[in-house]
PDB file of N, CA and C in Angstrom:
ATOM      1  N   UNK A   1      76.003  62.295  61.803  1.00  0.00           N
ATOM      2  CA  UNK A   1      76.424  62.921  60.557  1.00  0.00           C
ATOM      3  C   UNK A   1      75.471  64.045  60.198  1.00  0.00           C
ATOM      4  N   UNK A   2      74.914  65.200  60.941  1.00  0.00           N
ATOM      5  CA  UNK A   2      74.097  65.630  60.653  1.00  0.00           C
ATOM      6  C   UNK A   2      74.848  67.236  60.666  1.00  0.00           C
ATOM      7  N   UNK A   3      75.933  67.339  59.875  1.00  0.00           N
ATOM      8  CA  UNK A   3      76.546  68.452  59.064  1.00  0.00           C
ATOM      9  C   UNK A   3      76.186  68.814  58.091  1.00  0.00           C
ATOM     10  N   UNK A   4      75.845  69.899  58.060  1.00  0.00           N
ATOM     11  CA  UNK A   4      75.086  70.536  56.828  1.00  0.00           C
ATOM     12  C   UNK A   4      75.836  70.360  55.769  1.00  0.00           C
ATOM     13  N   UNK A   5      75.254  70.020  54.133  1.00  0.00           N
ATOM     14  CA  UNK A   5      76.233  69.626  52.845  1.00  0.00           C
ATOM     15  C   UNK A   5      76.942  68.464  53.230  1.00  0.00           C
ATOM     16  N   UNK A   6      76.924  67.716  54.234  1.00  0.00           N
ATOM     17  CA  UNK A   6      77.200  65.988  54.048  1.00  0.00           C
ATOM     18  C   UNK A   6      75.921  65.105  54.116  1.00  0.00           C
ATOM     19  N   UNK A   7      76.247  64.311  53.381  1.00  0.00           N
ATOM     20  CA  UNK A   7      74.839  62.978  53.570  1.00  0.00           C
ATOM     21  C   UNK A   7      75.685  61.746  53.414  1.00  0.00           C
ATOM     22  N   UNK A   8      75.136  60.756  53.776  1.00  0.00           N
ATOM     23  CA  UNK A   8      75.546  59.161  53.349  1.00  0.00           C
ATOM     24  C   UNK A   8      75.865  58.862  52.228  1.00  0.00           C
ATOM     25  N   UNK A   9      76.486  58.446  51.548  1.00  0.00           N
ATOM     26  CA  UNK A   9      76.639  57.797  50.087  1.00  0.00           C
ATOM     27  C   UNK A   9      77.107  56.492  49.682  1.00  0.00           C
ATOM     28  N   UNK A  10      76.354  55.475  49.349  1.00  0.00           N
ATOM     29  CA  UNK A  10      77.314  54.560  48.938  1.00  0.00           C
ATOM     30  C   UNK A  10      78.551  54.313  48.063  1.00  0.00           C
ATOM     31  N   UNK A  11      79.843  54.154  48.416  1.00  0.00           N
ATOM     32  CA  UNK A  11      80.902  53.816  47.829  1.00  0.00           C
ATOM     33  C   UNK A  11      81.425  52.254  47.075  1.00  0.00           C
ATOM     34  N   UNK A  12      81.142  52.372  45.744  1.00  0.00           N
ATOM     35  CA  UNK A  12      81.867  51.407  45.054  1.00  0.00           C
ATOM     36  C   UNK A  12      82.978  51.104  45.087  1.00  0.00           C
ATOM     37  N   UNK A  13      83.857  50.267  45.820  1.00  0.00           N
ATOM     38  CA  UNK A  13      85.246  50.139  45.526  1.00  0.00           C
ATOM     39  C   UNK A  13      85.838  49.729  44.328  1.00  0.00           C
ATOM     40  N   UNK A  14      85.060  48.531  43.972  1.00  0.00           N
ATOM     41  CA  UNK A  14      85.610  47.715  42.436  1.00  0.00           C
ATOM     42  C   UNK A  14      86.613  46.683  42.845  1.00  0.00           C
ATOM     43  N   UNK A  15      86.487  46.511  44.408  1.00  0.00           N
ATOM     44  CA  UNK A  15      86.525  44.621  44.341  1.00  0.00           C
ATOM     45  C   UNK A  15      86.571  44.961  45.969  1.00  0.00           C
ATOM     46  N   UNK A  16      86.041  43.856  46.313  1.00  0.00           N
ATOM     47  CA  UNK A  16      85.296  43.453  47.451  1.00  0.00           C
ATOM     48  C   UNK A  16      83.908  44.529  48.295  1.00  0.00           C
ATOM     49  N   UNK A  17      83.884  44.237  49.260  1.00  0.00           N
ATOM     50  CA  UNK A  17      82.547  45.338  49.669  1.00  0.00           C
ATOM     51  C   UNK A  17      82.579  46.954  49.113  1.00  0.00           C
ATOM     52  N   UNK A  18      81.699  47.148  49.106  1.00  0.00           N
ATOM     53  CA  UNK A  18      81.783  48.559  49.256  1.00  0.00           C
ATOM     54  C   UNK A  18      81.852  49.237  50.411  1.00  0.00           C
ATOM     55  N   UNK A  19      81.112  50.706  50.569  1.00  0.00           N
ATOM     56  CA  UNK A  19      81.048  51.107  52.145  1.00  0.00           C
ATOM     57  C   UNK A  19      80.249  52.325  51.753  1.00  0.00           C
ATOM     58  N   UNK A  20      79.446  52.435  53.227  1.00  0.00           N
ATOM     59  CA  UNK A  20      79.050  54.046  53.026  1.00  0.00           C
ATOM     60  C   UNK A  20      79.871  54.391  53.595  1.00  0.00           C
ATOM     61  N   UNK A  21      79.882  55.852  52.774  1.00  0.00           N
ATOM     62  CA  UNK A  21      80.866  56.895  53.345  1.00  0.00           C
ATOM     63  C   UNK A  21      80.078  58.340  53.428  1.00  0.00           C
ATOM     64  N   UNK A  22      80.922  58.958  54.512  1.00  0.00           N
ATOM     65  CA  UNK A  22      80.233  60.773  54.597  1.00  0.00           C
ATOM     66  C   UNK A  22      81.002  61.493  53.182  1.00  0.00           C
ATOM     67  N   UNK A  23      79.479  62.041  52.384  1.00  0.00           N
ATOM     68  CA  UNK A  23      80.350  62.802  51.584  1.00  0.00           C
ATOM     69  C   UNK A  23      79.890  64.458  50.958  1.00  0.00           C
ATOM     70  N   UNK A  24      80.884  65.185  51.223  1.00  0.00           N
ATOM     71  CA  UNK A  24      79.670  66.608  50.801  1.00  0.00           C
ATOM     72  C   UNK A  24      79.056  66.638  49.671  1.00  0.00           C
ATOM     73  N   UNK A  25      77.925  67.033  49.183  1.00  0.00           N
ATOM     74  CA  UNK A  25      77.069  67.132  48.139  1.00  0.00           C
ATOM     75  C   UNK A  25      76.944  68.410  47.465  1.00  0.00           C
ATOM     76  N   UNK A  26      77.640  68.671  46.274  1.00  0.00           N
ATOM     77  CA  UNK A  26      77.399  70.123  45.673  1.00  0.00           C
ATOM     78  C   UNK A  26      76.440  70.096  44.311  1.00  0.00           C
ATOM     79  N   UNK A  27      76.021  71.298  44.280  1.00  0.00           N
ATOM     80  CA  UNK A  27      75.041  71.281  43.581  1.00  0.00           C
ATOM     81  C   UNK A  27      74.736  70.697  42.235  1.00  0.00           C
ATOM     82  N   UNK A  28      76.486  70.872  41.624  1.00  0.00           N
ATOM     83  CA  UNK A  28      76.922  70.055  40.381  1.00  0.00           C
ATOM     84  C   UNK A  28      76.227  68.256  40.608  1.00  0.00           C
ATOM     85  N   UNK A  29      76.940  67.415  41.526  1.00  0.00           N
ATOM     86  CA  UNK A  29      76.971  65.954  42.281  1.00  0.00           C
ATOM     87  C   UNK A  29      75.075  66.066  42.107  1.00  0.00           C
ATOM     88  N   UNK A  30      74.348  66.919  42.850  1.00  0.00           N
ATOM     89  CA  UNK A  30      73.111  67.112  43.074  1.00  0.00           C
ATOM     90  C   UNK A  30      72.368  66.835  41.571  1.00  0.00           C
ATOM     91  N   UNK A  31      72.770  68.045  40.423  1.00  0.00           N
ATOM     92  CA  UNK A  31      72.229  68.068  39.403  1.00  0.00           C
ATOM     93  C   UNK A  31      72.223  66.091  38.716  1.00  0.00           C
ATOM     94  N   UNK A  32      73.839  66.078  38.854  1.00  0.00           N
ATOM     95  CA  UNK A  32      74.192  64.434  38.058  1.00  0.00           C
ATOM     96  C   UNK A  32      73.127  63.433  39.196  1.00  0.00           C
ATOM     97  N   UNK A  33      72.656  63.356  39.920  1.00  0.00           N
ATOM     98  CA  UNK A  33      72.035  62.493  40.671  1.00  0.00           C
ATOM     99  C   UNK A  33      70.203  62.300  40.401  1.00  0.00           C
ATOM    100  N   UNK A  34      69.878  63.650  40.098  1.00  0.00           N
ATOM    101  CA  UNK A  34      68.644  64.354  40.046  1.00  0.00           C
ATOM    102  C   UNK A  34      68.504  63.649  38.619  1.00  0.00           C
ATOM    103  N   UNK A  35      69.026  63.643  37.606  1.00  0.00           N
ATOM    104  CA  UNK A  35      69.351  63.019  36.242  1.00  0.00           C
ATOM    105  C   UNK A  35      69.395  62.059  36.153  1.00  0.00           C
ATOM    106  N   UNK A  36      70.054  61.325  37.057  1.00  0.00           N
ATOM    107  CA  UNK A  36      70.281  59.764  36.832  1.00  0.00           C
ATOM    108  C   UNK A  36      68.761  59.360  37.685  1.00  0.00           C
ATOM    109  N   UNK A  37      68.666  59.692  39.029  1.00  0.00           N
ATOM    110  CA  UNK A  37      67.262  59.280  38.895  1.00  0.00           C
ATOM    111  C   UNK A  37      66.215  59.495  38.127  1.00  0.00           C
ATOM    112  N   UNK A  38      65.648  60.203  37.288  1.00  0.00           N
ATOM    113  CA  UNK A  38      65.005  60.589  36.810  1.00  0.00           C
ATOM    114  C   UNK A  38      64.813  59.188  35.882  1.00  0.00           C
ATOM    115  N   UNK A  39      65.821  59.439  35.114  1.00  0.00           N
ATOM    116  CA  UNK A  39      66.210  57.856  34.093  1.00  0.00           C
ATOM    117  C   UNK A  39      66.159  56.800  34.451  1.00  0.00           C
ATOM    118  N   UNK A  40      66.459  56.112  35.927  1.00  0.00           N
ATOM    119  CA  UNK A  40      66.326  54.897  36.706  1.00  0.00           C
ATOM    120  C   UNK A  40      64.585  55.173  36.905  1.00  0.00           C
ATOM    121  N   UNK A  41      64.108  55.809  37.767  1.00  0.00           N
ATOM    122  CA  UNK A  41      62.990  55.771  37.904  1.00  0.00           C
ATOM    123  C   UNK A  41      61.737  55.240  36.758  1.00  0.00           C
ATOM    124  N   UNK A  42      61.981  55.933  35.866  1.00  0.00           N
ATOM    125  CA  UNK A  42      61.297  55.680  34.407  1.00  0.00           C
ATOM    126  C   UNK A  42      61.481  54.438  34.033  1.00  0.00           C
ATOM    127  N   UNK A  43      62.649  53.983  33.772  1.00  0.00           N
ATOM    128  CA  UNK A  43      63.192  52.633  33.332  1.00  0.00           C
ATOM    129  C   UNK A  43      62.595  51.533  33.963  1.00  0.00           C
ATOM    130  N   UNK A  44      62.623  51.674  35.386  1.00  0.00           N
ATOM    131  CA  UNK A  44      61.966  50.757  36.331  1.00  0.00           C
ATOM    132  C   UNK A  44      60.650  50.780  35.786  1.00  0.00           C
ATOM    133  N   UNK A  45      59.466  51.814  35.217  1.00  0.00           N
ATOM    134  CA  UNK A  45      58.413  51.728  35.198  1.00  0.00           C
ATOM    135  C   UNK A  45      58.169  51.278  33.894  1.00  0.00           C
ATOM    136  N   UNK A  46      58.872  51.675  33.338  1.00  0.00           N
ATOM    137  CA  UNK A  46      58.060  51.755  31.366  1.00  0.00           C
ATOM    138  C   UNK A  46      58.722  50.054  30.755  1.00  0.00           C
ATOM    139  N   UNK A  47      57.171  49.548  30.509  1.00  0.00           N
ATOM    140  CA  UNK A  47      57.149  48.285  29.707  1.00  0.00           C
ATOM    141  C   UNK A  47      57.696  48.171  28.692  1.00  0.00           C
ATOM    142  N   UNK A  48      58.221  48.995  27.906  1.00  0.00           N
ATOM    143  CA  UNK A  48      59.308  49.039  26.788  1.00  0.00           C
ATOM    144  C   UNK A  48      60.955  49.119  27.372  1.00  0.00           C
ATOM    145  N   UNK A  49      61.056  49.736  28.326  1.00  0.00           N
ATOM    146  CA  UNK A  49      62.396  49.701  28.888  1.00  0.00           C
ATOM    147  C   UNK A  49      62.715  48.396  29.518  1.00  0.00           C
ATOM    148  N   UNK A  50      61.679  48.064  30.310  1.00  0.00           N
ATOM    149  CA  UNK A  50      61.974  46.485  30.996  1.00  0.00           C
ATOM    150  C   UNK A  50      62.154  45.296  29.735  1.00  0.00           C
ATOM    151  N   UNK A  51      61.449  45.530  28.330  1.00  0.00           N
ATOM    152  CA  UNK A  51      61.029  44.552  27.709  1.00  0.00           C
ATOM    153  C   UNK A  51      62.877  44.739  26.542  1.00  0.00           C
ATOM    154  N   UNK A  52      63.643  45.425  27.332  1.00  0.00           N
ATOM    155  CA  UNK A  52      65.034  45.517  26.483  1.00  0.00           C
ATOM    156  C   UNK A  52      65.374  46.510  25.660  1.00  0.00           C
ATOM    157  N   UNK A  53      63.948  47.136  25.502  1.00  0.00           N
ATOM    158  CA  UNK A  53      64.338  47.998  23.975  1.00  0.00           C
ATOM    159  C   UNK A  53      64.307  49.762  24.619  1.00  0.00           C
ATOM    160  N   UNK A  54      65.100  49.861  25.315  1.00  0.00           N
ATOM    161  CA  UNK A  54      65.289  51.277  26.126  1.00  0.00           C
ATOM    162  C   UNK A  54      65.514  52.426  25.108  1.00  0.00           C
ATOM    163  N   UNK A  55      66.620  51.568  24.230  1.00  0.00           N
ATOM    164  CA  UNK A  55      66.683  52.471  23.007  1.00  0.00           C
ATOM    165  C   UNK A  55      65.824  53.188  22.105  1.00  0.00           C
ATOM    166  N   UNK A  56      64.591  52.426  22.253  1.00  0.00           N
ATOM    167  CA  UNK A  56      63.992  52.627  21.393  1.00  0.00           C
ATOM    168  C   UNK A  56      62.435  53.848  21.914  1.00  0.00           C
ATOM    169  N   UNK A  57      62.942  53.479  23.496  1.00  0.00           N
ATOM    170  CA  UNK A  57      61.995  54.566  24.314  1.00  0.00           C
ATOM    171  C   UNK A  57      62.057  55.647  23.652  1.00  0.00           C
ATOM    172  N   UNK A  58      60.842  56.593  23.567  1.00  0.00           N
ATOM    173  CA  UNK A  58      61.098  58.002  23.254  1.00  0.00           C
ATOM    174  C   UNK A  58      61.389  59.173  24.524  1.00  0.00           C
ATOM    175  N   UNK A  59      61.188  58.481  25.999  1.00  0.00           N
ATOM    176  CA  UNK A  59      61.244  58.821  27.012  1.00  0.00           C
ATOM    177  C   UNK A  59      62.305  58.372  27.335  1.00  0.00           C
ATOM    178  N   UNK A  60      62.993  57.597  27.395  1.00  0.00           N
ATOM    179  CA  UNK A  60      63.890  57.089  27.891  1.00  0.00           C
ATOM    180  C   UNK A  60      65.602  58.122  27.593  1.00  0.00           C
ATOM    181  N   UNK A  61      65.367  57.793  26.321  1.00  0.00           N
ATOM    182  CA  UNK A  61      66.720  58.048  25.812  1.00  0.00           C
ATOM    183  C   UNK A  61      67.250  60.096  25.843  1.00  0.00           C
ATOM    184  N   UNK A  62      65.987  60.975  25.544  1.00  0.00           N
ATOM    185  CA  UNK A  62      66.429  62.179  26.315  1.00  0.00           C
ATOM    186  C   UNK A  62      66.584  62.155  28.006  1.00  0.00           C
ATOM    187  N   UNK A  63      66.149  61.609  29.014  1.00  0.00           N
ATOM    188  CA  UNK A  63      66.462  61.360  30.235  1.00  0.00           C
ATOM    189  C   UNK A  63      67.607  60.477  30.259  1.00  0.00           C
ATOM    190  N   UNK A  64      68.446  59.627  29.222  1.00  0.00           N
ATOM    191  CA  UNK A  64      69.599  59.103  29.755  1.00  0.00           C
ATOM    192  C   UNK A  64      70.650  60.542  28.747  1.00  0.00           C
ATOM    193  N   UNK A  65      70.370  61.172  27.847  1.00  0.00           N
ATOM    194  CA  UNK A  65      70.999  62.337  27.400  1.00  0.00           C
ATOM    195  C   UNK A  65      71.610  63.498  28.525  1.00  0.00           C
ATOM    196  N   UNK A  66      70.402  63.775  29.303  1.00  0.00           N
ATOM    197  CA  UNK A  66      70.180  64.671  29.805  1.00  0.00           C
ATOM    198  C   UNK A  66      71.497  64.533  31.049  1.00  0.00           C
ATOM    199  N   UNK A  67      71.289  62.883  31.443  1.00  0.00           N
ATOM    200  CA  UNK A  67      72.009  62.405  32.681  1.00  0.00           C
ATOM    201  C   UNK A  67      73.729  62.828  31.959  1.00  0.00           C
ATOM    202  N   UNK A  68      73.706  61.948  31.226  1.00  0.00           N
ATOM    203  CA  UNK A  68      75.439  62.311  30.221  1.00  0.00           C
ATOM    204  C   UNK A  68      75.800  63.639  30.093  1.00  0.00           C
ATOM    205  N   UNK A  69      74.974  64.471  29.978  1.00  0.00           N
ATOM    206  CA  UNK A  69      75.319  65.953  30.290  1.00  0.00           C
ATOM    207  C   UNK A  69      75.869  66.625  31.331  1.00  0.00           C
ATOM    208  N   UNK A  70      74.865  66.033  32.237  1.00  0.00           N
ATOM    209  CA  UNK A  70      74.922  66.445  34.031  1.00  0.00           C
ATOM    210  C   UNK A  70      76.306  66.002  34.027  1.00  0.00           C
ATOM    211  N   UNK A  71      77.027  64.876  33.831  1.00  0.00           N
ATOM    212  CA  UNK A  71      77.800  64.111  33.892  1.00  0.00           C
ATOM    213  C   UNK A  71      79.187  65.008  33.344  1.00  0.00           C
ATOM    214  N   UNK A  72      78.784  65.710  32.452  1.00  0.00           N
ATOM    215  CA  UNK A  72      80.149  66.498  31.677  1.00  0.00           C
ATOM    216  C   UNK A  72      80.293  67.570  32.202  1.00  0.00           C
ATOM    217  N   UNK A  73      78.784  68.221  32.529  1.00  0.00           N
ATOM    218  CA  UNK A  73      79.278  69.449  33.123  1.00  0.00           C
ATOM    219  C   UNK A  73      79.810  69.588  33.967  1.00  0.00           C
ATOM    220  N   UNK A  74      79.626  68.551  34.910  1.00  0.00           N
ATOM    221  CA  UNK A  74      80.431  67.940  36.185  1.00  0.00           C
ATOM    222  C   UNK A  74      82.080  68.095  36.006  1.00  0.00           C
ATOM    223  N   UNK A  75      82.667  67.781  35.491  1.00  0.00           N
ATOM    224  CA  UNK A  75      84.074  67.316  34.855  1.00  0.00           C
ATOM    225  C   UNK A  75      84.575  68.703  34.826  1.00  0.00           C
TER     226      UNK A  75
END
């Protein structure tokens, strides 16, 4: 799979396995991904996010903003 603008991706079906699949990556897909990690990453680290209260992060909640954006502009 080593076509330029495809990579691996995991696919959710929404009932039974999933699958990877080949899928092209545009810069939009790129931005929403770059966002959502950003927010997973953090979350995983910060003792207020693990301890439930994500909401209440001051870090947290512009990095899950930011992701919902990526997300629209997408659309």
């Amino acid at each position: 799979m080593g076509e330029p603008g495809f990579r691996e991706r995991w696919l959710e079906t929404g009932s039974g396995p999933g699958a990877v699949v080949r899928a092209r990556v545009t810069q939009v897909n790129q931005a929403v991904q770059t966002a959502y990690r950003a927010w997973l990453d953090h979350s995983t680290s910060c003792s207020t996010c693990q301890d439930g209260s994500a909401r209440e992060c001051t870090v947290a909640q512009p990095l899950w903003d930011a992701y919902q954006a990526a997300q629209q502009s997408a659309l």
